[in-house]
C-alpha atoms as a PDB file:
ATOM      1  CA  UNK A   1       0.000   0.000   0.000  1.00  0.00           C
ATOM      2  CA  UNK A   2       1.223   3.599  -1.150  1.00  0.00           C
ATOM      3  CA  UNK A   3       0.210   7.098   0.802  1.00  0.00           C
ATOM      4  CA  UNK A   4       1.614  10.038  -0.529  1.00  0.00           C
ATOM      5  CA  UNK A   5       1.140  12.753   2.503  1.00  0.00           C
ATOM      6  CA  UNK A   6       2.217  16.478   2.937  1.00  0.00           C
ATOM      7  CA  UNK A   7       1.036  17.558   6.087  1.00  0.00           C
ATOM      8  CA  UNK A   8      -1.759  15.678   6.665  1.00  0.00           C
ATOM      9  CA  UNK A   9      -0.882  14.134  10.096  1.00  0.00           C
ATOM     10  CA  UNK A  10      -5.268  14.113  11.111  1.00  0.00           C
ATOM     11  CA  UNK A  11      -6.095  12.110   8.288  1.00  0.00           C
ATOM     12  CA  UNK A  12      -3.000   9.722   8.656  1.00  0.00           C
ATOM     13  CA  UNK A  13      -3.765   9.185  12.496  1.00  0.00           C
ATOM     14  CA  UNK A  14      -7.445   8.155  10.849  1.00  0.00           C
ATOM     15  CA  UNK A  15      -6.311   6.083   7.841  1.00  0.00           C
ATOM     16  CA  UNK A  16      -3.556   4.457   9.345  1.00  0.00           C
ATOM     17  CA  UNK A  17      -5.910   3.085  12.372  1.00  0.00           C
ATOM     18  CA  UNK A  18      -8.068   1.216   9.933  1.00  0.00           C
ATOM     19  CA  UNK A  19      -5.224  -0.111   8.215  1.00  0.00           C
ATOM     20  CA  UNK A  20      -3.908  -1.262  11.290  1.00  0.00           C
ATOM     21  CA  UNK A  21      -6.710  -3.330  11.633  1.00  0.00           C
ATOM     22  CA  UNK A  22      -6.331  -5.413   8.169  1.00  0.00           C
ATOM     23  CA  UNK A  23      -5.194  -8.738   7.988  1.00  0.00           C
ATOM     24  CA  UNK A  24      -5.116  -8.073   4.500  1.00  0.00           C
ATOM     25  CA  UNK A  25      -1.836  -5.620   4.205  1.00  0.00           C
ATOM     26  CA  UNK A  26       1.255  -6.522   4.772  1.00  0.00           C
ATOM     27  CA  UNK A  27       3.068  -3.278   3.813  1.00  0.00           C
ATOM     28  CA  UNK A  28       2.105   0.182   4.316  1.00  0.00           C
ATOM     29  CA  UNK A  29       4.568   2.942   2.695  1.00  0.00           C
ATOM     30  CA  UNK A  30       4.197   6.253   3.364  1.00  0.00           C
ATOM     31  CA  UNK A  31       5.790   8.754   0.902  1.00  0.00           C
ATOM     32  CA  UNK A  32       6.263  12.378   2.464  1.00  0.00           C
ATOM     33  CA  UNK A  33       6.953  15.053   0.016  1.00  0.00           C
ATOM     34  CA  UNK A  34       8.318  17.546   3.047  1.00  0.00           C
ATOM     35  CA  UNK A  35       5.710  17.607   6.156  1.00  0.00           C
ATOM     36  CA  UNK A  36       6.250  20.415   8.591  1.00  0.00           C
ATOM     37  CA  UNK A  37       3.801  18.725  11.204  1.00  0.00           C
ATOM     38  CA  UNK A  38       3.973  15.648  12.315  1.00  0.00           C
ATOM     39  CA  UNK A  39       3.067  13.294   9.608  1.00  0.00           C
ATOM     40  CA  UNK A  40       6.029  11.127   9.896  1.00  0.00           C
ATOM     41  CA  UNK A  41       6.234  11.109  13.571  1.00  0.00           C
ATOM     42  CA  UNK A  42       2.664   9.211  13.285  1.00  0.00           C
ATOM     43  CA  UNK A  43       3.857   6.853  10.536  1.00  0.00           C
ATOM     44  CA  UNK A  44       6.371   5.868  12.342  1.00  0.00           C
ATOM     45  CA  UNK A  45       4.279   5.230  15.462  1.00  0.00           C
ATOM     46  CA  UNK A  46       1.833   2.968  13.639  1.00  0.00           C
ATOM     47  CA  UNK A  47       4.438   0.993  12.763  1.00  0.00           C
ATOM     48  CA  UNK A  48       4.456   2.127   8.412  1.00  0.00           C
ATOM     49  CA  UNK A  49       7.557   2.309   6.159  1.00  0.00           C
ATOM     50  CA  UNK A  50       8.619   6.629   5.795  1.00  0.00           C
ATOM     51  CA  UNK A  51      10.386   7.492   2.650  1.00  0.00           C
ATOM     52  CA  UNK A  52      10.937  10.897   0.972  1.00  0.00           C
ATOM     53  CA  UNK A  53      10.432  12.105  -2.586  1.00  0.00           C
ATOM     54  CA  UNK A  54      10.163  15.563  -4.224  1.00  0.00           C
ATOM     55  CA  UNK A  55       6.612  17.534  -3.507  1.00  0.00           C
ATOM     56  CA  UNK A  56       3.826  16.728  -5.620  1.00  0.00           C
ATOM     57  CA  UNK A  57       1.536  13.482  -5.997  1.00  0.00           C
ATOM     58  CA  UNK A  58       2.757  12.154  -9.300  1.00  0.00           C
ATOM     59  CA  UNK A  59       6.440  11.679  -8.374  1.00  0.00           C
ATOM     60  CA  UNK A  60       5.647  10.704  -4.467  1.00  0.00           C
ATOM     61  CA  UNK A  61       2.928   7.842  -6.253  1.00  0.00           C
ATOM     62  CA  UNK A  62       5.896   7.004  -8.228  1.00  0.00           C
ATOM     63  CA  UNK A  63       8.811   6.729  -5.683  1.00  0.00           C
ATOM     64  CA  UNK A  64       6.405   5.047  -3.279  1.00  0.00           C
ATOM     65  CA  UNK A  65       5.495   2.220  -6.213  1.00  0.00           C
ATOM     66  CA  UNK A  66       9.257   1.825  -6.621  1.00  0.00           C
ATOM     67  CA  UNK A  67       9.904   1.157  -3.021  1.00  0.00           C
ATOM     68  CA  UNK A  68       7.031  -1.272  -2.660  1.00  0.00           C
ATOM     69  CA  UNK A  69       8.046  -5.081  -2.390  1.00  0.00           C
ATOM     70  CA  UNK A  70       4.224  -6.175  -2.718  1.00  0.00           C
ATOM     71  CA  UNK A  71       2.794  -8.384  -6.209  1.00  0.00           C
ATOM     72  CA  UNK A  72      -0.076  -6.052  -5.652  1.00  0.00           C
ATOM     73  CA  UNK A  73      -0.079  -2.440  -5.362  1.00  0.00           C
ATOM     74  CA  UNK A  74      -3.172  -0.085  -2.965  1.00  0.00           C
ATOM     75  CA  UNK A  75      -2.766   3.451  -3.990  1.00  0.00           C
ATOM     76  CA  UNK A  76      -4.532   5.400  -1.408  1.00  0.00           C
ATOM     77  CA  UNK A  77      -4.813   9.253  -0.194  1.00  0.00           C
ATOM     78  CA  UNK A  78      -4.405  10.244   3.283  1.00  0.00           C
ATOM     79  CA  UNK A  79      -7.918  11.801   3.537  1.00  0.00           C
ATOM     80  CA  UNK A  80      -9.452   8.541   2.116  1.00  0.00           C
ATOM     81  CA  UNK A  81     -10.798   5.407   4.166  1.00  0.00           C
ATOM     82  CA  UNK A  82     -11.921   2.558   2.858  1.00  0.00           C
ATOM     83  CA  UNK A  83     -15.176   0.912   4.348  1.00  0.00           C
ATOM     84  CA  UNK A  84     -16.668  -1.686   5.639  1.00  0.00           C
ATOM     85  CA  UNK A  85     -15.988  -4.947   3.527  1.00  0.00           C
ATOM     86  CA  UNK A  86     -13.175  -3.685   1.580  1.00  0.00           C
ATOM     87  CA  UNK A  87     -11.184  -6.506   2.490  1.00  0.00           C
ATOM     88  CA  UNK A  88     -13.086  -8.933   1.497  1.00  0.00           C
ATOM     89  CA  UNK A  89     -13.347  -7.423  -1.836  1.00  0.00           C
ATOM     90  CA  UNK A  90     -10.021  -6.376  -2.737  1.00  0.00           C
ATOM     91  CA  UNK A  91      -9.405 -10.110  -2.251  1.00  0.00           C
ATOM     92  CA  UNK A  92     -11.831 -11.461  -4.461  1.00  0.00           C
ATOM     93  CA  UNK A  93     -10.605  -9.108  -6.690  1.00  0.00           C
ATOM     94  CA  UNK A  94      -6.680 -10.050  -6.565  1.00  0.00           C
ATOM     95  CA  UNK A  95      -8.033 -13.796  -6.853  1.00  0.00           C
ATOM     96  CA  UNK A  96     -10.274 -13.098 -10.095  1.00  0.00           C
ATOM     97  CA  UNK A  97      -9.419 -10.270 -11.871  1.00  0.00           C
ATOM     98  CA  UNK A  98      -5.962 -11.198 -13.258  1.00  0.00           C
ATOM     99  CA  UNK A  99      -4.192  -8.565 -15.017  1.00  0.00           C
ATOM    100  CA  UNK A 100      -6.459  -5.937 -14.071  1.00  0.00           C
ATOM    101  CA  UNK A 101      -6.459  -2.641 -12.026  1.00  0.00           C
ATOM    102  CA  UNK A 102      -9.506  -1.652  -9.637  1.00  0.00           C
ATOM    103  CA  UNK A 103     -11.123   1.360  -8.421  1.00  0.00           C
ATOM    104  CA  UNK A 104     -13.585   2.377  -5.133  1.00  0.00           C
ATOM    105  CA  UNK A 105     -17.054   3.801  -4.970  1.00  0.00           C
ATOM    106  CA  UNK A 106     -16.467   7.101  -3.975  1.00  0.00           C
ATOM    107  CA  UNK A 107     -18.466   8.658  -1.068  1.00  0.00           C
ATOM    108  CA  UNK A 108     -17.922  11.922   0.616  1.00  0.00           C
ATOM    109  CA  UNK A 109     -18.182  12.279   4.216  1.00  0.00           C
ATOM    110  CA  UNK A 110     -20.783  15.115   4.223  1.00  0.00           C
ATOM    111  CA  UNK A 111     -24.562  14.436   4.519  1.00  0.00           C
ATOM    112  CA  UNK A 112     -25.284  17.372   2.520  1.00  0.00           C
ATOM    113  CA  UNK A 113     -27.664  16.492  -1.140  1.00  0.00           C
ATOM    114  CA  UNK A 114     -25.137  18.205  -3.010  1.00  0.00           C
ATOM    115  CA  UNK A 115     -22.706  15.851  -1.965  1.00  0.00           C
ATOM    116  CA  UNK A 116     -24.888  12.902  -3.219  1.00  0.00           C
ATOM    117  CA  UNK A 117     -25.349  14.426  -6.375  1.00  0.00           C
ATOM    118  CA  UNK A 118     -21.581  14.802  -6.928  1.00  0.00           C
ATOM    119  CA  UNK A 119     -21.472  11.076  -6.065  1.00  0.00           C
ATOM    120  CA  UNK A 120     -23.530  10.405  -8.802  1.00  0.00           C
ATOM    121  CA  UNK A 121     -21.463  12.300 -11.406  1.00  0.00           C
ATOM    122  CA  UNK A 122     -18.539  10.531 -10.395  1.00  0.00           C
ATOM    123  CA  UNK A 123     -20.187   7.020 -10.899  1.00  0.00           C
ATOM    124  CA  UNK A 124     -21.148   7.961 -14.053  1.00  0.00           C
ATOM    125  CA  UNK A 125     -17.993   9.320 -14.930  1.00  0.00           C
ATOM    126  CA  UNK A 126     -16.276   5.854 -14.062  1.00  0.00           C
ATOM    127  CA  UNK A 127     -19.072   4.266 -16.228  1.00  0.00           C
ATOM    128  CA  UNK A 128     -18.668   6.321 -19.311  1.00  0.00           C
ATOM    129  CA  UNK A 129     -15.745   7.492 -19.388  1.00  0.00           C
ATOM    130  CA  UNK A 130     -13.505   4.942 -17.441  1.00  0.00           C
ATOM    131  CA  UNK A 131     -11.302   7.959 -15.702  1.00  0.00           C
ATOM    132  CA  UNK A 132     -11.679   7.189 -11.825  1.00  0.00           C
ATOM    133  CA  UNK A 133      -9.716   9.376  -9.827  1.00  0.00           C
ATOM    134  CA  UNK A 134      -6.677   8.944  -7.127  1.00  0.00           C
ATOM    135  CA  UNK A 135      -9.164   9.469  -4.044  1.00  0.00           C
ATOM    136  CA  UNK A 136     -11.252   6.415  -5.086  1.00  0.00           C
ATOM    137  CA  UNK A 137      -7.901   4.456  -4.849  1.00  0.00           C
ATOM    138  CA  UNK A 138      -6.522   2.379  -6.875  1.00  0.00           C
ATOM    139  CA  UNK A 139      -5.349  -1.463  -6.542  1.00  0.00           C
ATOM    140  CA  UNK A 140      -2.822  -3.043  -9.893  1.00  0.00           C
ATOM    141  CA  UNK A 141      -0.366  -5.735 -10.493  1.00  0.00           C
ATOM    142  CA  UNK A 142       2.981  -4.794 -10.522  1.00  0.00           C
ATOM    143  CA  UNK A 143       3.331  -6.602 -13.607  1.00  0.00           C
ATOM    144  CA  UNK A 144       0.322  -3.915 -14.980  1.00  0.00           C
ATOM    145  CA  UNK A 145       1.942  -1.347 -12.843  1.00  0.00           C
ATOM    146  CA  UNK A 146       5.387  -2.131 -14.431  1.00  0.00           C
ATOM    147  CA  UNK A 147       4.167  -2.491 -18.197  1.00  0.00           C
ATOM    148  CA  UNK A 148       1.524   0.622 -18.300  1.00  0.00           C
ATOM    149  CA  UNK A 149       4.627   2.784 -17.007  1.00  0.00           C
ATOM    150  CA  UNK A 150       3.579   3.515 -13.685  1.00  0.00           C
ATOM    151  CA  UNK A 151       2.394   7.390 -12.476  1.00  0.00           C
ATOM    152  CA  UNK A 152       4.460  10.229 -13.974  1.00  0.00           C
ATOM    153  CA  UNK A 153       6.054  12.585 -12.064  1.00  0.00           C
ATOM    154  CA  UNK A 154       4.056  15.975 -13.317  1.00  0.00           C
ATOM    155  CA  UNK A 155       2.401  18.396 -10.782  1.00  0.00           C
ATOM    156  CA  UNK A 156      -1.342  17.425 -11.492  1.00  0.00           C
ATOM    157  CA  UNK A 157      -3.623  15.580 -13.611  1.00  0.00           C
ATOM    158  CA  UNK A 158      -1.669  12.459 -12.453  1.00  0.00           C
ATOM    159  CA  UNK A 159      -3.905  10.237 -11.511  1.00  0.00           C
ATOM    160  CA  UNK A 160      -6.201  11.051 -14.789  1.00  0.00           C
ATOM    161  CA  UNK A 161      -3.122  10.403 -17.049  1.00  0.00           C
ATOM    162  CA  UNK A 162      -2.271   6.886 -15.712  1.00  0.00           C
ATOM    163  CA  UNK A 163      -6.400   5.981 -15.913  1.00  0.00           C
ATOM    164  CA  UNK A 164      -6.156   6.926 -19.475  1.00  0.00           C
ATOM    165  CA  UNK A 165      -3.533   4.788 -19.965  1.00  0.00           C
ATOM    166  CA  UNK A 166      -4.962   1.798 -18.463  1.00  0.00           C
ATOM    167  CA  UNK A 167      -7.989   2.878 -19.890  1.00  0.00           C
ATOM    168  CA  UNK A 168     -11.763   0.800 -20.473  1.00  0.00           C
ATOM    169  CA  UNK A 169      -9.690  -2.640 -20.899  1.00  0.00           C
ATOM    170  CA  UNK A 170      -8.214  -2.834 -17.962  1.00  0.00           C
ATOM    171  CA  UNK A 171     -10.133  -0.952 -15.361  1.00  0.00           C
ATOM    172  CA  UNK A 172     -12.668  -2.591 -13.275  1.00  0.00           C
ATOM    173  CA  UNK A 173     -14.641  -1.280  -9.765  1.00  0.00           C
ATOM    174  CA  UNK A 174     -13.376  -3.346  -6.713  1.00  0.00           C
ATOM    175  CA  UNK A 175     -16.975  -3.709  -5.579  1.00  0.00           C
ATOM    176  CA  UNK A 176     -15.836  -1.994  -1.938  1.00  0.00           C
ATOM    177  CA  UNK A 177     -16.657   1.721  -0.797  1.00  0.00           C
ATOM    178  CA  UNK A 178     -13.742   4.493  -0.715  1.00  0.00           C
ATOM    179  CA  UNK A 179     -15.267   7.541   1.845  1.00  0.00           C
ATOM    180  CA  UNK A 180     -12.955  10.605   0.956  1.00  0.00           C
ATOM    181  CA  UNK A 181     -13.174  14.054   2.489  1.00  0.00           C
ATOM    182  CA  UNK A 182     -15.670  16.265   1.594  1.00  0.00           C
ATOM    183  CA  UNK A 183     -13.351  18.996   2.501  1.00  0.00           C
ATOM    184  CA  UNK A 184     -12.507  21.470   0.063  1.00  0.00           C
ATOM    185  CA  UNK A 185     -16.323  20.915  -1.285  1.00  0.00           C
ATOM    186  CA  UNK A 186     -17.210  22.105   1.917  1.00  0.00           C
ATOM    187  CA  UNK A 187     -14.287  25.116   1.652  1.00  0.00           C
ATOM    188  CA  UNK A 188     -14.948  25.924  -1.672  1.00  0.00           C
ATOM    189  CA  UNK A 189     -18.747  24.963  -2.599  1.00  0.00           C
ATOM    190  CA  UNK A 190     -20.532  22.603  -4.564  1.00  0.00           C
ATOM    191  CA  UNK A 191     -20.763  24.086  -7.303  1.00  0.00           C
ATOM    192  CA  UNK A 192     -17.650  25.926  -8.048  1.00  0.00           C
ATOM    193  CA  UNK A 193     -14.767  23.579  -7.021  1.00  0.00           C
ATOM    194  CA  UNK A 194     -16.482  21.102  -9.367  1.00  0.00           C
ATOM    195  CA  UNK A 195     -16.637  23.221 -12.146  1.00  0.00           C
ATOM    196  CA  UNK A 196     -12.813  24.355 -11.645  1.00  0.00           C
ATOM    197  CA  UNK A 197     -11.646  20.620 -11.875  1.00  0.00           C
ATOM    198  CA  UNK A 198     -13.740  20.101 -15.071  1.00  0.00           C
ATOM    199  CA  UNK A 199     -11.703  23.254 -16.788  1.00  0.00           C
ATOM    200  CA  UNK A 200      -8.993  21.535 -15.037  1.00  0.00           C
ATOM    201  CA  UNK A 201      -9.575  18.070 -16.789  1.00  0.00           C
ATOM    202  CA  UNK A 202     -10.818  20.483 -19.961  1.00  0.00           C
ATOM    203  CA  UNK A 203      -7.501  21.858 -20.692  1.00  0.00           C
ATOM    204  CA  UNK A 204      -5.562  18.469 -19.665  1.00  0.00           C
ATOM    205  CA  UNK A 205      -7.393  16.594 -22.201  1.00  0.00           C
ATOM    206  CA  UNK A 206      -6.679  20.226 -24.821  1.00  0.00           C
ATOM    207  CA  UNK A 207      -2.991  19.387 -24.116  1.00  0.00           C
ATOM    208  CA  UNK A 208      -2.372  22.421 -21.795  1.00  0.00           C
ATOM    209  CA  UNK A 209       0.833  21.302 -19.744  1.00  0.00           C
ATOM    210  CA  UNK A 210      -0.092  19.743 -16.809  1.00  0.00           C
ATOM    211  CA  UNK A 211       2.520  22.813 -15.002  1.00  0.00           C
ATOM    212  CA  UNK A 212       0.330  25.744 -16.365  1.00  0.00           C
ATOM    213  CA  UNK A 213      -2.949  23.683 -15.224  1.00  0.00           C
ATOM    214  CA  UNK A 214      -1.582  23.348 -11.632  1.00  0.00           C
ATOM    215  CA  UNK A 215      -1.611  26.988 -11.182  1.00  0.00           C
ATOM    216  CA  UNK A 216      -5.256  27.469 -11.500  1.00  0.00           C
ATOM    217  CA  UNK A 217      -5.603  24.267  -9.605  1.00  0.00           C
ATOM    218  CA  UNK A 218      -3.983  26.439  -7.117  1.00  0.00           C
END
């Protein structure tokens, strides 16, 4: 299992309890990309593997993969939990799937409708478009991992680039429930964070490079 962190020692202390629980993982790497707090003070206390790569998701997805010793490879955030009966899932998944990645059911941890509705648009975006994104997780082969080229080290868009890679052929849901953060929804509304990451995702597929799009990522 992979978590790339930059100061996000709450949602470690939350993330790394339930995977403390699993009989299921056997490794837990935790890539920091330069925490002030104390992110790798709490790794470290649970027990997880602490390396260091340069800031930014793509490249601390990427240095985490290489330091991995697993046949199987858990992408996770740190403000991501997977629920009840994950387990159970991601097993019969490793055990039937072959050479296939999986993805989560996203649900946000806000009872709000808007957040259901969002939901909704992201289920249908794994159904029709086959782009999942990196905070419904993501669970590969190494041998996939290895021969799709792995996550690139660019500032944003990462997790959408590597999806499009894999693409419709090789991209299945897990069957198990990822609950991310409602967060920034919450910080930045409904409405209008949503519609930023779509001119986000707009320009990414227009070929706008991925450095230009981080900036009005912000």
């Amino acid at each position: 299992m992979v978590i790339p962190v930059l100061d996000a020692a709450t949602e470690l202390t939350k993330i790394l309890a339930t995977l403390g629980k699993s009989t299921l993982i056997r490794e837990i790497v935790v890539v920091d990309g330069g925490s002030r707090d104390e992110s790798v003070a709490i790794t470290r206390k649970a027990g997880a593997r602490v390396i260091t790569a340069a800031r930014g998701r793509g490249a601390q997805l990427a240095a985490g993969a290489a330091a991995a010793k697993s046949d199987w490879l858990l992408f996770l955030h740190a403000d991501c939990r997977p629920l009840t009966g994950w387990e159970d899932a991601v097993s019969a998944f490793i055990a039937t799937a072959g050479d296939k990645a999986g993805y989560f059911t996203l649900a946000l941890d806000d009872e709000a409708t808007a957040a259901r509705r969002l939901e909704r648009i992201v289920a249908w975006r794994c159904r029709a478009l086959a782009l999942p994104y990196g905070d419904q997780g993501l669970l590969i082969s190494r041998g996939l991992y290895d021969a799709m080229g792995g996550y690139l080290a660019i500032p944003l868009m990462e997790d959408v680039d590597f999806a499009r890679r894999l693409g419709r052929a090789w991209l299945r849901p897990i069957g198990a429930t990822m609950l991310a953060s409602a967060r920034r929804y919450r910080r930045d509304g409904y409405i209008r964070r949503p519609l930023r990451n779509l001119v986000c995702l707009s320009l990414y597929f227009a070929s706008v490079p991925t450095r230009w799009i981080a900036k009005l990522y912000g």
